[in-house]
PDB file of N, CA and C in Angstrom:
ATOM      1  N   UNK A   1      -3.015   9.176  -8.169  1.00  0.00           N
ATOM      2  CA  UNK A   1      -1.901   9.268  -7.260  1.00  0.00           C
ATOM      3  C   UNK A   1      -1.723   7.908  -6.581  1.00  0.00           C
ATOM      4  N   UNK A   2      -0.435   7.297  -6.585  1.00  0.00           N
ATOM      5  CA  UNK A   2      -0.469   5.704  -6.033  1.00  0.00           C
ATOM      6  C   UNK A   2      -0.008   6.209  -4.311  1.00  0.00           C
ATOM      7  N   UNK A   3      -0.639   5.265  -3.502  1.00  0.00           N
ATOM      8  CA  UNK A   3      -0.691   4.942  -2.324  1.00  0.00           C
ATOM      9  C   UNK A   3      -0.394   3.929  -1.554  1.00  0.00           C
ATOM     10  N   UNK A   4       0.061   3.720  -0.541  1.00  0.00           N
ATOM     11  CA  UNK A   4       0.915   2.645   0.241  1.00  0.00           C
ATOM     12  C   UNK A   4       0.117   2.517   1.247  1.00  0.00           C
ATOM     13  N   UNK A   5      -0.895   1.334   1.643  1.00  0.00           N
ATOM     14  CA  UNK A   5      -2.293   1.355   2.771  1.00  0.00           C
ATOM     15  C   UNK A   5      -1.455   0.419   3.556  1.00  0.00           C
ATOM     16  N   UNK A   6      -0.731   0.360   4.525  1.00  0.00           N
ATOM     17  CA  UNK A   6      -0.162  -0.614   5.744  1.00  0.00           C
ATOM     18  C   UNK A   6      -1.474  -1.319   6.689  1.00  0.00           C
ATOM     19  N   UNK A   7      -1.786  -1.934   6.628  1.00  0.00           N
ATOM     20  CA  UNK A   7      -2.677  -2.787   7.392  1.00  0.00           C
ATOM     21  C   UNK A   7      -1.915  -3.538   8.767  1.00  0.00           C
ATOM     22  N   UNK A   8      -2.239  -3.621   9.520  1.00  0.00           N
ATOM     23  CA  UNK A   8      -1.751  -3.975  10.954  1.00  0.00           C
ATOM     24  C   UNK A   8      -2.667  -5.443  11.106  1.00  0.00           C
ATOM     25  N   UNK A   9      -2.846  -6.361  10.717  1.00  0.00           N
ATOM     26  CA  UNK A   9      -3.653  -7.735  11.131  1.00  0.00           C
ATOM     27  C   UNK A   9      -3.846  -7.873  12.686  1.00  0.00           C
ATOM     28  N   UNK A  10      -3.224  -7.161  14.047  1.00  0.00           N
ATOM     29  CA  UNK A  10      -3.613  -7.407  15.251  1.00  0.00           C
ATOM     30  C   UNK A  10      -2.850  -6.483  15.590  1.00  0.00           C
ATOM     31  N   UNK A  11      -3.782  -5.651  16.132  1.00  0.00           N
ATOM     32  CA  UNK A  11      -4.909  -5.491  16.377  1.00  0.00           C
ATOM     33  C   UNK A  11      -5.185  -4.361  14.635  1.00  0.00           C
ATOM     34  N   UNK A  12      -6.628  -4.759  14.409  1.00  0.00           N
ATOM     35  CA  UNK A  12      -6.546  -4.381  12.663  1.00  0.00           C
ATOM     36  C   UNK A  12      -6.448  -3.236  13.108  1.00  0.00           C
ATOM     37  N   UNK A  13      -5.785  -2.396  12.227  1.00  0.00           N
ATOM     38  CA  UNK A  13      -5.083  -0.955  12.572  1.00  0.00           C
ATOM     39  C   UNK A  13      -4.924  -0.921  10.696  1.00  0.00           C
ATOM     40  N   UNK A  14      -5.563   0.336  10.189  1.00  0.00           N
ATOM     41  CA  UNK A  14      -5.069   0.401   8.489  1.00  0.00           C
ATOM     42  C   UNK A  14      -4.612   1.852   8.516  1.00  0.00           C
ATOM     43  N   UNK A  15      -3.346   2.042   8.123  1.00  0.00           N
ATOM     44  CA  UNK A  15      -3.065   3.223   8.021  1.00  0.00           C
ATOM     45  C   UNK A  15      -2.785   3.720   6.397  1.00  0.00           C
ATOM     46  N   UNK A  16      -2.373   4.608   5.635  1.00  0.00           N
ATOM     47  CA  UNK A  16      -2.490   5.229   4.208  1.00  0.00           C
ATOM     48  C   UNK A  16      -1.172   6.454   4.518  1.00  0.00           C
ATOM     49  N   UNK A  17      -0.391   6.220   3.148  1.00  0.00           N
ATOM     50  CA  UNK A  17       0.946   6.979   3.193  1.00  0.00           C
ATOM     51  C   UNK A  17       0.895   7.455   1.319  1.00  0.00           C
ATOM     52  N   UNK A  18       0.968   8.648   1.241  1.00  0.00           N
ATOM     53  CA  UNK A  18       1.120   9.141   0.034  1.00  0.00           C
ATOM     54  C   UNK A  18       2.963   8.204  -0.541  1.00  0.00           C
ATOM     55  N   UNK A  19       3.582   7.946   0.114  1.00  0.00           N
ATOM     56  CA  UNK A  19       5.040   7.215  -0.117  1.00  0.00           C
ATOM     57  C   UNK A  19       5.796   6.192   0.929  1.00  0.00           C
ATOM     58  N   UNK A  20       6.514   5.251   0.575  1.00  0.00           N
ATOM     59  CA  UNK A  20       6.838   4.452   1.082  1.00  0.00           C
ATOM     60  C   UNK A  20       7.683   5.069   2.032  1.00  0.00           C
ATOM     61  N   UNK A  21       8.301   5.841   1.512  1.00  0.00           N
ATOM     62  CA  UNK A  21       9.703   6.348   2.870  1.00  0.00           C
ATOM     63  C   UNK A  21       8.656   7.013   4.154  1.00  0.00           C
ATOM     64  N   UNK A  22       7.559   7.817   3.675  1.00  0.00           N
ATOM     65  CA  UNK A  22       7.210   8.045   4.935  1.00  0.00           C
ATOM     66  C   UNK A  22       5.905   7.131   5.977  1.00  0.00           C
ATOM     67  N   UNK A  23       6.044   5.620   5.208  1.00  0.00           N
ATOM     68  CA  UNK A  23       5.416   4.430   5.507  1.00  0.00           C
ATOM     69  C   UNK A  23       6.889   3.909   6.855  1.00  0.00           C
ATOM     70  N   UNK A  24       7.819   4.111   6.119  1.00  0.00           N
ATOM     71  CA  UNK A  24       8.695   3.469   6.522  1.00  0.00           C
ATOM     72  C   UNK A  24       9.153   4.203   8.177  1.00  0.00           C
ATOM     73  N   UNK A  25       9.354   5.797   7.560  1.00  0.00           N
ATOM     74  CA  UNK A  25       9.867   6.949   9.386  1.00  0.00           C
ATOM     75  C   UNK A  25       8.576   6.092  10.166  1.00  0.00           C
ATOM     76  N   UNK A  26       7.130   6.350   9.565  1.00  0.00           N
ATOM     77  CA  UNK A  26       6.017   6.171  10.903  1.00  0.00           C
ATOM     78  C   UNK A  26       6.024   5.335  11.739  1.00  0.00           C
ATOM     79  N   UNK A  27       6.516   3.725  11.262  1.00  0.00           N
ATOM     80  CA  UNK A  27       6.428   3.097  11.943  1.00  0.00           C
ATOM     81  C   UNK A  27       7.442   2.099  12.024  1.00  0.00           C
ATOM     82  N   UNK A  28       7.418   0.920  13.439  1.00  0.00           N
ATOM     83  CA  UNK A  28       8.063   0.429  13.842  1.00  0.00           C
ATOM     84  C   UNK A  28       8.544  -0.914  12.800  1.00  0.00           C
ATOM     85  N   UNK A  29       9.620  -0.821  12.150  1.00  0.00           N
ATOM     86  CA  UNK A  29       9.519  -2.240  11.262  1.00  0.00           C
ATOM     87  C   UNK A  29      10.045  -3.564  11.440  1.00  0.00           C
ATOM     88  N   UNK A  30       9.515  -3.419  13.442  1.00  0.00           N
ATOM     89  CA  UNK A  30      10.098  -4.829  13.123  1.00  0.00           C
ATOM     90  C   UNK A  30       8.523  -5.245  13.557  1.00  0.00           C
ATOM     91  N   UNK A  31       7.684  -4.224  14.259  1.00  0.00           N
ATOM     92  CA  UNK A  31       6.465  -4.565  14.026  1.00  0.00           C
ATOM     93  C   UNK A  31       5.581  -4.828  12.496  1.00  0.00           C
ATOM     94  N   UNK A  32       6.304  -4.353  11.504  1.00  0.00           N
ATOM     95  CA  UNK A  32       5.619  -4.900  10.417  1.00  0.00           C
ATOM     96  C   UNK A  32       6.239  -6.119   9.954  1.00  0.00           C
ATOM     97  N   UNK A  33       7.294  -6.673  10.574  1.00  0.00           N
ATOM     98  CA  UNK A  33       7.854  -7.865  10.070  1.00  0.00           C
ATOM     99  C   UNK A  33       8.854  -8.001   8.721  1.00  0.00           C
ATOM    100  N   UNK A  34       9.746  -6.581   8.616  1.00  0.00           N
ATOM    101  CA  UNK A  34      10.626  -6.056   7.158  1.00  0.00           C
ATOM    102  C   UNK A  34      11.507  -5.255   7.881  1.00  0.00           C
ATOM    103  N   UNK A  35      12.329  -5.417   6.737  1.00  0.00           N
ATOM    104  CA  UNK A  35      13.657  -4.212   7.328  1.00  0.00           C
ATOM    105  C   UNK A  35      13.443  -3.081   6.050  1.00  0.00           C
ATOM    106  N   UNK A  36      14.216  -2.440   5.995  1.00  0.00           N
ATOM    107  CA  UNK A  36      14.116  -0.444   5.095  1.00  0.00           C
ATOM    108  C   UNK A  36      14.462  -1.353   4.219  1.00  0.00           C
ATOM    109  N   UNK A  37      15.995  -2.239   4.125  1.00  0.00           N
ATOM    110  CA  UNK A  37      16.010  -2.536   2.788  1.00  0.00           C
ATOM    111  C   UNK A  37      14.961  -3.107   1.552  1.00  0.00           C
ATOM    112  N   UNK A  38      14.565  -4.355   2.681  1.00  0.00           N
ATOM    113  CA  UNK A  38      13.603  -5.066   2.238  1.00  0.00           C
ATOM    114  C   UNK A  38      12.418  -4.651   1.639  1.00  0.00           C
ATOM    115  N   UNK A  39      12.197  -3.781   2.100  1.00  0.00           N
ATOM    116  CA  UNK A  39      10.619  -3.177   1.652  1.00  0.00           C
ATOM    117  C   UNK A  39      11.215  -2.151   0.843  1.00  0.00           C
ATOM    118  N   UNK A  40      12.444  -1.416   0.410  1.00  0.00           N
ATOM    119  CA  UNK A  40      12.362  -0.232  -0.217  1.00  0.00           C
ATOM    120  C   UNK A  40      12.870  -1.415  -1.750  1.00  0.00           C
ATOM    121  N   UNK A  41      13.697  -2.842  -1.736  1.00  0.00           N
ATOM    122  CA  UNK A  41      13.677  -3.402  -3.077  1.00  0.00           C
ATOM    123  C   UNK A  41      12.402  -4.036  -2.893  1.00  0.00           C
ATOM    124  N   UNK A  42      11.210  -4.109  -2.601  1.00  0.00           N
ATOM    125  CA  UNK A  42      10.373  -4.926  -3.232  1.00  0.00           C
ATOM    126  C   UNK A  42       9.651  -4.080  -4.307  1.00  0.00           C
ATOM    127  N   UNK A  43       9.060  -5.468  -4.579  1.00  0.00           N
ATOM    128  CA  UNK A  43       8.302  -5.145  -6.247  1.00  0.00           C
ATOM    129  C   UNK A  43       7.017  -4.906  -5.617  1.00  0.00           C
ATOM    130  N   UNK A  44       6.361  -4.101  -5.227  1.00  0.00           N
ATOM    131  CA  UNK A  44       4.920  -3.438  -5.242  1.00  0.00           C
ATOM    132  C   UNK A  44       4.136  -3.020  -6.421  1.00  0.00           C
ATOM    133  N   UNK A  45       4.700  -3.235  -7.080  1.00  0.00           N
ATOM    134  CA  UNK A  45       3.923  -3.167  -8.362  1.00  0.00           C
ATOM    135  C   UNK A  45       3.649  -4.766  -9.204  1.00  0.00           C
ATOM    136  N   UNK A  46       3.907  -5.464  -8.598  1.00  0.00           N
ATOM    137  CA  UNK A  46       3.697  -6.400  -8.626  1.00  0.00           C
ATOM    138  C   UNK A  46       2.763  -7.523  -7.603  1.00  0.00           C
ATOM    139  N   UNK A  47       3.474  -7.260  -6.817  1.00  0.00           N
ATOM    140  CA  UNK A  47       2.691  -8.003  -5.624  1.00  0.00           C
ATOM    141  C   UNK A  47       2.796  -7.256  -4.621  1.00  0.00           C
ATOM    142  N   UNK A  48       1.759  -7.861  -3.877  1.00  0.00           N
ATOM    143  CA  UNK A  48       1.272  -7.015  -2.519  1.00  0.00           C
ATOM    144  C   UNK A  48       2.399  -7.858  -1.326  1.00  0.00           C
ATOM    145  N   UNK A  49       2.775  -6.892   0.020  1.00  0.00           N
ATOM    146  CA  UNK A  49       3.760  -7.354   0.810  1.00  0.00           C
ATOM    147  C   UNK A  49       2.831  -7.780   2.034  1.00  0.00           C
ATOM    148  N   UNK A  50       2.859  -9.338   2.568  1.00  0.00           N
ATOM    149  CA  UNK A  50       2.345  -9.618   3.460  1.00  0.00           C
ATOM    150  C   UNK A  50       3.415  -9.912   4.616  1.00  0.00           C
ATOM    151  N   UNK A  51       3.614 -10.332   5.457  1.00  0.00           N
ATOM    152  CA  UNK A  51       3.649 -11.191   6.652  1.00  0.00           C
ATOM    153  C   UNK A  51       3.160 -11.440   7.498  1.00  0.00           C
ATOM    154  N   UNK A  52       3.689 -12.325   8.654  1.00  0.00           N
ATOM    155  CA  UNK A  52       2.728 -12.764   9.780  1.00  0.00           C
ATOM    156  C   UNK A  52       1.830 -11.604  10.846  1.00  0.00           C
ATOM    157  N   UNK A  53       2.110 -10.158  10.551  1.00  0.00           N
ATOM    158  CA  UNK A  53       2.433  -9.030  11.293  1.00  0.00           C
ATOM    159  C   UNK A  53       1.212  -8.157  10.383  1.00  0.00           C
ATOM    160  N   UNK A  54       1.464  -7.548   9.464  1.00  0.00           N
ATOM    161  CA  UNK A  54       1.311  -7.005   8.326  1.00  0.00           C
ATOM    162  C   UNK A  54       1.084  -7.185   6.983  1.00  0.00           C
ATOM    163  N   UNK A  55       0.362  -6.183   6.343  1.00  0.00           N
ATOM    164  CA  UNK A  55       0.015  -6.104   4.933  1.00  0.00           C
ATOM    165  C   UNK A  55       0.832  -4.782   4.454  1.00  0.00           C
ATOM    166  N   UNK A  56       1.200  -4.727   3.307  1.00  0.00           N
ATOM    167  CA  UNK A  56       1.662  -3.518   2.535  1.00  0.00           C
ATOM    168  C   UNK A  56       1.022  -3.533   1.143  1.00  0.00           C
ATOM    169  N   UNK A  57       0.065  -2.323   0.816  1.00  0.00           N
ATOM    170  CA  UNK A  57      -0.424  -2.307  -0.523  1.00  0.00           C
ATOM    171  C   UNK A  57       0.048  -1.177  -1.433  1.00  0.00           C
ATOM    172  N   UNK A  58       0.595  -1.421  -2.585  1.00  0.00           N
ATOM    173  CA  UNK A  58       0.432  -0.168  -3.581  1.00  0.00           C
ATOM    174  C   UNK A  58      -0.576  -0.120  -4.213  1.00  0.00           C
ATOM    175  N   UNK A  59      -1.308   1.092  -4.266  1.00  0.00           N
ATOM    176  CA  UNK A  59      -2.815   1.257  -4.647  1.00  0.00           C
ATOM    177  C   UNK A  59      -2.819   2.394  -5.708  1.00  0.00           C
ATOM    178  N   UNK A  60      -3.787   2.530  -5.984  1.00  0.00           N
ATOM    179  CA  UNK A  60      -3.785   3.881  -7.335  1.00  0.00           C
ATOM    180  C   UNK A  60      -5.328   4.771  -6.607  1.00  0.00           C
ATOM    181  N   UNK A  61      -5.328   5.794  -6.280  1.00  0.00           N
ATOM    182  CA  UNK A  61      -6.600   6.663  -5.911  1.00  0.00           C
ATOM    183  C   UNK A  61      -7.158   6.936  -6.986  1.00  0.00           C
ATOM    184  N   UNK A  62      -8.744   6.561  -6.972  1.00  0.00           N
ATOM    185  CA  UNK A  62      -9.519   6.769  -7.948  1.00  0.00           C
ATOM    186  C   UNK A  62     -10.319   8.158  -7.558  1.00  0.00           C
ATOM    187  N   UNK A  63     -10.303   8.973  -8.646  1.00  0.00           N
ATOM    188  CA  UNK A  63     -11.419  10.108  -8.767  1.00  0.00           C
ATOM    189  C   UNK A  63     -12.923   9.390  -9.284  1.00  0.00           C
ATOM    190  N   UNK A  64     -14.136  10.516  -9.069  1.00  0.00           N
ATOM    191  CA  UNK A  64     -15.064   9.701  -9.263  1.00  0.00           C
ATOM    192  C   UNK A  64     -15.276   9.866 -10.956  1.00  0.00           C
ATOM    193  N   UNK A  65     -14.568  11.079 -11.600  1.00  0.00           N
ATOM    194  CA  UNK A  65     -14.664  10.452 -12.749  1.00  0.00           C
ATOM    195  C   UNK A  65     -13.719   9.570 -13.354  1.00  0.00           C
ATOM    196  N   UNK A  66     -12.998   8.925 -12.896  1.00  0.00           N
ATOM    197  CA  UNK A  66     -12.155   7.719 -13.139  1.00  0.00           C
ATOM    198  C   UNK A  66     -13.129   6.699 -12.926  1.00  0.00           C
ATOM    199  N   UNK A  67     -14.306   6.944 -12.146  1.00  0.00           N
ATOM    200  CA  UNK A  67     -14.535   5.694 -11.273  1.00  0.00           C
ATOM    201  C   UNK A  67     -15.940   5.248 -12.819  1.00  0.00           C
ATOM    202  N   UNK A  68     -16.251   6.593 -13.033  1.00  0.00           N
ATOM    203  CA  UNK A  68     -17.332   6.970 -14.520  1.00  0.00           C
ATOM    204  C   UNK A  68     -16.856   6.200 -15.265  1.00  0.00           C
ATOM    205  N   UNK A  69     -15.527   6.457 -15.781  1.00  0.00           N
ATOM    206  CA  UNK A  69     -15.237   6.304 -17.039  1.00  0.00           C
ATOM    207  C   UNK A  69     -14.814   4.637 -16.955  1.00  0.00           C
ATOM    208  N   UNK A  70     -14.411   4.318 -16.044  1.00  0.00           N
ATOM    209  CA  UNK A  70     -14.412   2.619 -15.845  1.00  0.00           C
ATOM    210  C   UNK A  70     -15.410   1.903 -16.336  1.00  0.00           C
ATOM    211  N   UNK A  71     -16.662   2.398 -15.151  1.00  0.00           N
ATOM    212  CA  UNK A  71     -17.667   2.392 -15.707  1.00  0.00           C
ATOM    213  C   UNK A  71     -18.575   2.110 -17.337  1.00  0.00           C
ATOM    214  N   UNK A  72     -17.667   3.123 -18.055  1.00  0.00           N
ATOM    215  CA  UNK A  72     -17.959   2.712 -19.042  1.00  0.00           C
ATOM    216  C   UNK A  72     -17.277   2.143 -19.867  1.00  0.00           C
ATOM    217  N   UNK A  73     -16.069   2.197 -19.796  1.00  0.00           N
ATOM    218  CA  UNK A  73     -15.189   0.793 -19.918  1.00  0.00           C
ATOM    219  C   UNK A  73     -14.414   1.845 -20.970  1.00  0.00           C
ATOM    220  N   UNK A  74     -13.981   3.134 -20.855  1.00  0.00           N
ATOM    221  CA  UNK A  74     -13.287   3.850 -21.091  1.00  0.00           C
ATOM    222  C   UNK A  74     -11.473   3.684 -21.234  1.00  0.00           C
ATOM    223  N   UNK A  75     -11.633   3.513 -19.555  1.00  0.00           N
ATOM    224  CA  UNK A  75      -9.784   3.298 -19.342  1.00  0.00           C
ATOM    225  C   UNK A  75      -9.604   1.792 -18.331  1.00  0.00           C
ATOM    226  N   UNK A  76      -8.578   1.205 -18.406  1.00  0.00           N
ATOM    227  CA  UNK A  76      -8.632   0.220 -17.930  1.00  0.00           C
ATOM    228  C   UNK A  76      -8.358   0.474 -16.408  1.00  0.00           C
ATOM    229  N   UNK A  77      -8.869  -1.157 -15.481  1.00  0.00           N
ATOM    230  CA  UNK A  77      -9.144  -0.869 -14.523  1.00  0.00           C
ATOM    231  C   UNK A  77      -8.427  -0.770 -13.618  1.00  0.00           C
TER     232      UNK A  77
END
């Protein structure tokens, strides 16, 4: 299941959103340093969203047998 981890750089504050839109209602965006548009066209699958304010990550949740089978070099990482 992919995940959206908002990191707060000051005061460190990390919060976790199953989706961007409800990354976006929670919080204040001019405290993350983006507007709705901005962050709803970026490429997160590409690169991670920083600014002077904030981090934005798209992440993938690992099970622990995902974490096995890596491990054994099963599925990629």
């Amino acid at each position: 299941m992919k995940v959206f981890v908002l990191i707060y750089q000051r005061p460190l504050l990390v919060k976790t959103y199953s989706s961007l839109s409800a990354l976006i209602e929670d919080n204040d965006l001019d405290e993350i340093g983006a507007s709705r548009s901005k962050l709803e066209k970026y490429p997160f699958n590409k690169f991670n969203y920083v600014s002077n304010r904030a981090i934005i990550i798209k992440s993938q949740t690992l099970t622990a047998g995902d974490v096995r089978k890596q491990k054994l070099g099963l599925i990629n990482k």
